[in-house]
N, C-alpha and C. Protein backbone atom coordinates (compact mmCIF):
# COMPACT_ATOMS: atom_id res chain seq x y z
N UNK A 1 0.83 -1.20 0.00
CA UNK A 1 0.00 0.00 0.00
C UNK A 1 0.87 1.26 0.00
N UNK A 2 2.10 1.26 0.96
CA UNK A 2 3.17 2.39 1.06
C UNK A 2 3.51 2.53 -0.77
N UNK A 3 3.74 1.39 -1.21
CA UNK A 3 4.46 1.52 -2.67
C UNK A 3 3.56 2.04 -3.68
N UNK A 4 2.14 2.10 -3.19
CA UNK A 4 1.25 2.32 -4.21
C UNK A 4 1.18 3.54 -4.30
N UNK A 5 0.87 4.19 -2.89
CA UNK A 5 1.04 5.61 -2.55
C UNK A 5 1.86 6.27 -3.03
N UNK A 6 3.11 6.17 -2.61
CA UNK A 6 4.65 6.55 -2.96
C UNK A 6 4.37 6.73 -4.25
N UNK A 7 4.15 5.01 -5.46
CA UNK A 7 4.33 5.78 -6.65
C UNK A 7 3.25 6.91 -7.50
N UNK A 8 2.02 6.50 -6.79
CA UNK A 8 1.22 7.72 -7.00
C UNK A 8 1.12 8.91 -6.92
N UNK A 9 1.80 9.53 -5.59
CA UNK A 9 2.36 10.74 -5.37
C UNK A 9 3.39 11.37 -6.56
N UNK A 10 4.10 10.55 -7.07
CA UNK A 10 5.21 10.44 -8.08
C UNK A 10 5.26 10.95 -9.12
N UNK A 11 3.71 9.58 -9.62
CA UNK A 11 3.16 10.16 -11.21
C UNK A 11 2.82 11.59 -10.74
N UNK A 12 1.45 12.01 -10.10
CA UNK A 12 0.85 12.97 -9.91
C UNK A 12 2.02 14.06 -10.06
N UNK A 13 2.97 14.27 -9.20
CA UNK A 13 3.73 15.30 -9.09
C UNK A 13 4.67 15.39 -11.11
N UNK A 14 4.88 14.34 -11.20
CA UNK A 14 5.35 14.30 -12.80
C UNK A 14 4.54 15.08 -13.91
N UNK A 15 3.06 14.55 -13.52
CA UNK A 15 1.84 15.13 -14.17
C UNK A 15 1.66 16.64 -14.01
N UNK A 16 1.88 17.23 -13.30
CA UNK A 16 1.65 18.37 -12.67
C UNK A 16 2.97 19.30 -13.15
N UNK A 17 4.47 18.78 -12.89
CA UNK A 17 5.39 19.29 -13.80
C UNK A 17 5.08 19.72 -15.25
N UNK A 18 5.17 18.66 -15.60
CA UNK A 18 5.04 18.36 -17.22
C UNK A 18 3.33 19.16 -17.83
N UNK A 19 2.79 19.96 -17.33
CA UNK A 19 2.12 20.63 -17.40
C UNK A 19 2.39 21.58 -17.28
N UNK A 20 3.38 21.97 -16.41
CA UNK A 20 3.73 23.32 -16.42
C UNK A 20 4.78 23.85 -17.39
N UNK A 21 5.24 22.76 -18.29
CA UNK A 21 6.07 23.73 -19.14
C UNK A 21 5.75 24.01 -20.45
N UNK A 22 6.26 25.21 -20.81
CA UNK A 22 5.52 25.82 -22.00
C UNK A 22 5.85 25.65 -23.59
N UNK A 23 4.60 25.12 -23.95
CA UNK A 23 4.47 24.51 -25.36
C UNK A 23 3.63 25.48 -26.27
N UNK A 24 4.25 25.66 -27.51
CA UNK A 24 3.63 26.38 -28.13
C UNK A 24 3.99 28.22 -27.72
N UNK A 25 3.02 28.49 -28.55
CA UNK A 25 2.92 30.45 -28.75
C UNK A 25 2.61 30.72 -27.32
N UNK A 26 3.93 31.41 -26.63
CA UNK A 26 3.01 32.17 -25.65
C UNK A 26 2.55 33.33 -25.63
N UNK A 27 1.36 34.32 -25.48
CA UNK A 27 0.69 35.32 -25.76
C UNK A 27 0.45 35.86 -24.11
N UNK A 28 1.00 37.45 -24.87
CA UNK A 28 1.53 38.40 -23.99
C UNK A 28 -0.36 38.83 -23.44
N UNK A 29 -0.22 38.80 -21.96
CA UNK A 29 -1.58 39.77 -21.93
C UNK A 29 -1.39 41.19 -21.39
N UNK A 30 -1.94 41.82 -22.00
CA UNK A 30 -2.14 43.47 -21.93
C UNK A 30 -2.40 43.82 -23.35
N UNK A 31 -2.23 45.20 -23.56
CA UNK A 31 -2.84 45.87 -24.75
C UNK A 31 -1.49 45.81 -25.55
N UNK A 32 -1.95 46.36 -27.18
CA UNK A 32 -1.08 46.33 -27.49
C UNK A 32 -0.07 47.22 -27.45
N UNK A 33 0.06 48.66 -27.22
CA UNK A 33 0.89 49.53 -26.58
C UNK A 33 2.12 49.09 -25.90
N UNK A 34 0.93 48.21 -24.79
CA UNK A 34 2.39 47.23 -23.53
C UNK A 34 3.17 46.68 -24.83
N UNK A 35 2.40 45.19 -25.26
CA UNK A 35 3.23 44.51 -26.24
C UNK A 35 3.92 45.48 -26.86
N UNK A 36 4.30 46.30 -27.72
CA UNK A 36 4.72 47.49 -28.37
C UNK A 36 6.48 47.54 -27.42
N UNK A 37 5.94 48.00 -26.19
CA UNK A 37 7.16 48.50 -25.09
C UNK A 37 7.74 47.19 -24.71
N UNK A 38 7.00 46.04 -24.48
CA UNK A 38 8.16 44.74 -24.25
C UNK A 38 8.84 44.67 -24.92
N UNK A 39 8.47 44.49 -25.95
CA UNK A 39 9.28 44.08 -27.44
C UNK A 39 10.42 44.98 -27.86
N UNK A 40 10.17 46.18 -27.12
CA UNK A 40 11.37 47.21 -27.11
C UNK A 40 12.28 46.72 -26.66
N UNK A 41 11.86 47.06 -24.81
CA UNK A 41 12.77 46.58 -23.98
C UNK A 41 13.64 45.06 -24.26
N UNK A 42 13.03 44.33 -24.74
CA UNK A 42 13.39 43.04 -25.34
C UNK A 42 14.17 42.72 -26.27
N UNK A 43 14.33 43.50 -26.98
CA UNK A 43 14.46 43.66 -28.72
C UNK A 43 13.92 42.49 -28.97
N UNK A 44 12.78 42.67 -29.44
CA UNK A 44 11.61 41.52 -29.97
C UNK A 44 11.45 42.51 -31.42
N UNK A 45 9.97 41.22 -32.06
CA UNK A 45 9.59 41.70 -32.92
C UNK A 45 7.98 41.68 -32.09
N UNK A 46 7.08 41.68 -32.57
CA UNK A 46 5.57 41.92 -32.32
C UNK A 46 4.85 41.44 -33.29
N UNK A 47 3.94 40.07 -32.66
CA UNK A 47 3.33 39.40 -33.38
C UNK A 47 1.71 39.52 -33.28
N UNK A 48 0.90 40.09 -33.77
CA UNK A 48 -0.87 40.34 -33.46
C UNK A 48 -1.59 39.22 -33.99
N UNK A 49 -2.09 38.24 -33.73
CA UNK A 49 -3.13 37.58 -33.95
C UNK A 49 -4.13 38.26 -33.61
N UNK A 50 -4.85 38.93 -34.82
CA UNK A 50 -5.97 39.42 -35.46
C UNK A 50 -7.36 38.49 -35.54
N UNK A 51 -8.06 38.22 -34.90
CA UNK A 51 -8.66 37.30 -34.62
C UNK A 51 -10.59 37.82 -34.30
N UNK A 52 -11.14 36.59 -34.64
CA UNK A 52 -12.68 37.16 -34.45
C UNK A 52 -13.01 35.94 -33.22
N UNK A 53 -14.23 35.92 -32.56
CA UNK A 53 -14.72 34.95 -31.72
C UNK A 53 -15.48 33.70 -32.56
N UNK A 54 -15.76 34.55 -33.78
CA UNK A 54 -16.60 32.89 -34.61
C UNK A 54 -15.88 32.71 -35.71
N UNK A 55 -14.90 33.03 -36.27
CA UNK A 55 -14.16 32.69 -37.02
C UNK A 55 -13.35 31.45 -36.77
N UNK A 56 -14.04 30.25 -37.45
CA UNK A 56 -13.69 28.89 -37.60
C UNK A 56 -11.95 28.50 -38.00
N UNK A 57 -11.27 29.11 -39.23
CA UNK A 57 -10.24 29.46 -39.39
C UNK A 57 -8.91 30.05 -37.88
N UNK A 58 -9.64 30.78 -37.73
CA UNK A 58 -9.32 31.67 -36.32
C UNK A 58 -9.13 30.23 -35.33
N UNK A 59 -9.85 29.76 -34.91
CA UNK A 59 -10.32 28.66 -33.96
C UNK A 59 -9.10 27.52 -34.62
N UNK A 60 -8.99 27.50 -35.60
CA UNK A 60 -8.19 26.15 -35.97
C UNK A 60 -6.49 26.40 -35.46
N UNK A 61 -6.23 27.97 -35.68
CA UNK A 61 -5.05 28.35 -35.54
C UNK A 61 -4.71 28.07 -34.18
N UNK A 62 -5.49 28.79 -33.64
CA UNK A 62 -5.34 28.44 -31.88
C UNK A 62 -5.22 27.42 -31.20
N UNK A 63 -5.79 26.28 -31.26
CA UNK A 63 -6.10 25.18 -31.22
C UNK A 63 -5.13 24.16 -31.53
N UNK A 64 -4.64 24.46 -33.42
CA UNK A 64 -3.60 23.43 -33.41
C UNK A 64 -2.33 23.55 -34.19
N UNK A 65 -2.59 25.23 -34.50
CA UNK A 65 -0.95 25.64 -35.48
C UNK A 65 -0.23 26.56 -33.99
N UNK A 66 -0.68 27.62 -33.56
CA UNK A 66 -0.25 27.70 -31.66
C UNK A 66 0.85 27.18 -30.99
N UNK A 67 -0.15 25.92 -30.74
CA UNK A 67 0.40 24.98 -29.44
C UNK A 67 1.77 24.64 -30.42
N UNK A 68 2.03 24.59 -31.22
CA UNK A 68 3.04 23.58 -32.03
C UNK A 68 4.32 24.24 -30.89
N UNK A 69 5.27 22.69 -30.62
CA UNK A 69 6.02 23.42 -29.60
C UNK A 69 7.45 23.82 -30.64
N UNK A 70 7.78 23.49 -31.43
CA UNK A 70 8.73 24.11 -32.27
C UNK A 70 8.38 25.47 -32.53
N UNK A 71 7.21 25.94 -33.21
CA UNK A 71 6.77 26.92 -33.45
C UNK A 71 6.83 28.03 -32.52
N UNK A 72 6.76 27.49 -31.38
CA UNK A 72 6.31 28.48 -29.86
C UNK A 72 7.71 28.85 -29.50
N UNK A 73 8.61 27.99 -29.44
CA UNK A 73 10.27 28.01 -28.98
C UNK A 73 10.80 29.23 -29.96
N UNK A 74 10.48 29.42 -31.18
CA UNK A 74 11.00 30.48 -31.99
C UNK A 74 10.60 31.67 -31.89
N UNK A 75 9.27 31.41 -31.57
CA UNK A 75 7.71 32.61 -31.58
C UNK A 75 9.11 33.24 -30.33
N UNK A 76 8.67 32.72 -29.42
CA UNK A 76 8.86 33.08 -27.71
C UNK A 76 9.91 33.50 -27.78
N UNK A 77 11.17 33.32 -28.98
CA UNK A 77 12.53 33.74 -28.65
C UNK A 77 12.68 35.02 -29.19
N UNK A 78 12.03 35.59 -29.97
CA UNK A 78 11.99 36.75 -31.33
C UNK A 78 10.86 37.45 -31.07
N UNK A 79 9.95 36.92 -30.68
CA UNK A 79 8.40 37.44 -30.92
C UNK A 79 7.38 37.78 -28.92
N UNK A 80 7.12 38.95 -29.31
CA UNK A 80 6.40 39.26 -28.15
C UNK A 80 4.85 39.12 -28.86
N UNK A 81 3.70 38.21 -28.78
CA UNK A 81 2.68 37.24 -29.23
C UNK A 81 1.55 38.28 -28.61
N UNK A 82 0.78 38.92 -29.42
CA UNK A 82 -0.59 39.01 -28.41
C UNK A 82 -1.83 39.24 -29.76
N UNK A 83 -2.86 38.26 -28.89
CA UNK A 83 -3.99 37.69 -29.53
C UNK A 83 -5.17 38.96 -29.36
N UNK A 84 -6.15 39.59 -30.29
CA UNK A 84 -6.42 40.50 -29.85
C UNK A 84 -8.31 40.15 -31.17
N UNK A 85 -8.91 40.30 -30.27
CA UNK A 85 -10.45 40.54 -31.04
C UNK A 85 -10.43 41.59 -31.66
N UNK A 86 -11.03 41.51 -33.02
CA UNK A 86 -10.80 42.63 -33.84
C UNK A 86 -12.56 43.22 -33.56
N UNK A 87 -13.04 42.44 -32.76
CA UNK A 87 -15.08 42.92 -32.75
C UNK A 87 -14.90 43.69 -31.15
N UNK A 88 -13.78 43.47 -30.50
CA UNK A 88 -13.71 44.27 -29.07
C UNK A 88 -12.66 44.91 -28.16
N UNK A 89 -13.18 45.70 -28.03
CA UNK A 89 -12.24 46.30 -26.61
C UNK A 89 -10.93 47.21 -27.94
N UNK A 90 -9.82 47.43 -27.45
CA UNK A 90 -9.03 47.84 -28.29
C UNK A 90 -8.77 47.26 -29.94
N UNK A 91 -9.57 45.83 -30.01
CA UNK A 91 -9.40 45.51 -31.60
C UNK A 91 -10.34 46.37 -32.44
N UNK A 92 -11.11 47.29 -32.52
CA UNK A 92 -11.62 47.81 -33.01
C UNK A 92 -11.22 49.41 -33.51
N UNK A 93 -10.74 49.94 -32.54
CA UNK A 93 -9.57 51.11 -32.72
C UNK A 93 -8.20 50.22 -33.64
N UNK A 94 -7.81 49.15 -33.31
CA UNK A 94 -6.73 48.57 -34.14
C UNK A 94 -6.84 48.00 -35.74
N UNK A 95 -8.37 47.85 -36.04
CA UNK A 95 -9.17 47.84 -36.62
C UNK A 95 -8.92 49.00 -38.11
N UNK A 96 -8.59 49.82 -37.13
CA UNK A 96 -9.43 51.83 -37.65
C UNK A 96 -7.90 51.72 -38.46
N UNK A 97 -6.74 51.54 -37.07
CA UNK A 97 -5.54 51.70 -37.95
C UNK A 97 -4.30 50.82 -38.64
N UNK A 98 -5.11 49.45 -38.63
CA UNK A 98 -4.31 48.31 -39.58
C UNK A 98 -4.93 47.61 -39.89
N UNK A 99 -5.85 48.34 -40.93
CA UNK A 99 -6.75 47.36 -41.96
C UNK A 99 -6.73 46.16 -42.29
N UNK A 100 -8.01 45.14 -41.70
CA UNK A 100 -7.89 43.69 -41.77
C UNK A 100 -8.91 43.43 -42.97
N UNK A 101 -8.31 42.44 -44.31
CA UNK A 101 -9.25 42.25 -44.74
C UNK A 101 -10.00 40.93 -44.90
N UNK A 102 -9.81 40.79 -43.42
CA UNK A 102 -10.00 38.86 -42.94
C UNK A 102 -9.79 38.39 -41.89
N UNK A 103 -10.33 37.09 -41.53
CA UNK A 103 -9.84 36.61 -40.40
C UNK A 103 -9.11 35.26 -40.42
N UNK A 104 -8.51 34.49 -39.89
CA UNK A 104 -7.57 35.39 -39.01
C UNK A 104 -6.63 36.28 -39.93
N UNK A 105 -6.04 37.05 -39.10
CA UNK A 105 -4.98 38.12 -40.22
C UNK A 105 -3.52 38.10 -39.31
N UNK A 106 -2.67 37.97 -39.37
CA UNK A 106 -1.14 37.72 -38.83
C UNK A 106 -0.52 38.83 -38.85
N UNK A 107 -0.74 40.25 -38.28
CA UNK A 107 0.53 41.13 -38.64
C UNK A 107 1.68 41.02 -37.91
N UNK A 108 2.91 41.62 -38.49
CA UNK A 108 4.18 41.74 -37.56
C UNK A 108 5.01 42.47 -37.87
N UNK A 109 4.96 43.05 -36.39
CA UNK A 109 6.03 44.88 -36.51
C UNK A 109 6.87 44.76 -35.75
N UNK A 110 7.53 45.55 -36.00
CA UNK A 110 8.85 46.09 -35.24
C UNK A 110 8.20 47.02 -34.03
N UNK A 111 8.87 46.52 -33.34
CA UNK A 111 8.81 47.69 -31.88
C UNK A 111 8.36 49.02 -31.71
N UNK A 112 8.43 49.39 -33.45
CA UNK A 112 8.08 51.00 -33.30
C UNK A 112 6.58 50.78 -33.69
N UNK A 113 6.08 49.64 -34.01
CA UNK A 113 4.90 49.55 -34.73
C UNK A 113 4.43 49.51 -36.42
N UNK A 114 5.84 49.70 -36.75
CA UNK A 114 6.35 49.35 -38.47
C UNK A 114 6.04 48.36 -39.03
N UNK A 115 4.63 47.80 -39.44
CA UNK A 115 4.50 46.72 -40.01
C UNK A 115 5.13 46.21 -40.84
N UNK A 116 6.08 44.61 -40.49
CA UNK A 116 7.31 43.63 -41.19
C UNK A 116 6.17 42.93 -42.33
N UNK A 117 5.16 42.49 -41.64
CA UNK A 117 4.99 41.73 -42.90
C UNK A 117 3.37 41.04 -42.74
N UNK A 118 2.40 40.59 -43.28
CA UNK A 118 1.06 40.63 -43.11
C UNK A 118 0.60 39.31 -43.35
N UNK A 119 0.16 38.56 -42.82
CA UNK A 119 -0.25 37.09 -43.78
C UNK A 119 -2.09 36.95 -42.97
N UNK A 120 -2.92 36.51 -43.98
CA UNK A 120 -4.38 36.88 -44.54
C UNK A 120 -4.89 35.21 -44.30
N UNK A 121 -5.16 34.83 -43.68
CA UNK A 121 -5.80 33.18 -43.32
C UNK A 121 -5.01 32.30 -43.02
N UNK A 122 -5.48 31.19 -42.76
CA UNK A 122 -4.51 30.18 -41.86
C UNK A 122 -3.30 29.71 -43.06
N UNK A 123 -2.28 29.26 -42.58
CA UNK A 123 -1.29 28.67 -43.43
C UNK A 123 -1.62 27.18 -43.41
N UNK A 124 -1.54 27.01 -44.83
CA UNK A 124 -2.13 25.70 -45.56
C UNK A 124 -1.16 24.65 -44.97
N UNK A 125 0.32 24.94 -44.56
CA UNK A 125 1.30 23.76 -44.04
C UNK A 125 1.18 23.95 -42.59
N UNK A 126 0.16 24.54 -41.92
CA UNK A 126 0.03 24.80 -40.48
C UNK A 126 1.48 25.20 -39.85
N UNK A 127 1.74 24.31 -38.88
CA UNK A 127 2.79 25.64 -38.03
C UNK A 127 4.50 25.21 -38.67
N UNK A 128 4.29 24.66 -39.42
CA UNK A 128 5.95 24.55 -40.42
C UNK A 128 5.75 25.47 -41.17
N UNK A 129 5.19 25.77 -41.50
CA UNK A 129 4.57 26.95 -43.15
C UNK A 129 4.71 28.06 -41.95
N UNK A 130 4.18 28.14 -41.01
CA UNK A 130 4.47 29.69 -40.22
C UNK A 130 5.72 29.85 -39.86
N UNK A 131 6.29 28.20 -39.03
CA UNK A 131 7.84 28.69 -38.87
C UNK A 131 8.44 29.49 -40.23
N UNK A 132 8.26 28.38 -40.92
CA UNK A 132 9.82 29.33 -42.39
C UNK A 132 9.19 30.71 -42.32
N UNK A 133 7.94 31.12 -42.63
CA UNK A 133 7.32 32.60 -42.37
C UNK A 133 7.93 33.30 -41.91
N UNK A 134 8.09 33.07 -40.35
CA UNK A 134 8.34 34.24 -39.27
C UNK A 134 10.26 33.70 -39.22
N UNK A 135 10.45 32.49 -39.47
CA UNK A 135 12.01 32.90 -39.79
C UNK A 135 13.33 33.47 -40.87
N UNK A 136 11.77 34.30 -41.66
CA UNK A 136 12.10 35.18 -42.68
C UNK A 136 12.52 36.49 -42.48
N UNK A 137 11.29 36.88 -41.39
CA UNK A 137 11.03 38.43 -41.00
C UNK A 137 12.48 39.26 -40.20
N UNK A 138 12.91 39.95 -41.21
CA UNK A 138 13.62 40.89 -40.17
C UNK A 138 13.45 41.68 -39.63
């Protein structure tokens, strides 16, 4: 019974690790302004996922081009990530001044807010097709 315990405690605590480490895109929360000033302080680039709440496309990205943990290791090393509703709150002013003509929409700027480069719906090779992408952008 001690041994059962013991190794149960074990897994559990393994389980609980291995959950905590980070896979995939991590996405900055605050506005984009903040993102803007990390990415300074950082020397990052700035990545906006342009995004709607019913946009199916949108939903696929998140879900399973995202999490990709190759993808996220590069994102996370270069890229300050923030996901932003284009129907609320500040996506709608962001809206006014970086014309989306779709969802999802991918922009990415430089720190000053200099849009690098724009990509318009999901990538057809999912998150390998985004890596070579974003390990284009200077």
């Amino acid at each position: 019974m001690k041994k059962f315990l013991s190794l149960s405690l074990i897994f559990i605590s393994l389980t609980v690790i291995a959950q905590d480490e980070p896979k995939g895109v991590n996405f900055f929360e605050g506005s984009f302004k903040q993102a803007l000033a990390k990415a300074k302080k950082e020397n990052k680039l700035v990545m906006l996922d342009a995004y709607t709440t019913w946009c199916g496309p949108c939903k696929v990205l998140k879900t399973k081009v995202f999490p990709n943990k190759e993808l996220g290791d590069y994102m996370n090393q270069h890229f300050v990530s923030i996901g932003v509703d284009m129907e609320a709150g500040e996506g709608i002013q962001l809206g006014n001044t970086y014309p989306i003509d779709g969802y999802p929409t991918l922009i990415f700027f430089d720190s000053d807010g200099k849009i690098k480069k724009k990509i318009l719906g999901l990538p057809r090779g999912g998150a390998q097709e985004l890596l070579s992408v974003v390990k284009a952008i200077k």
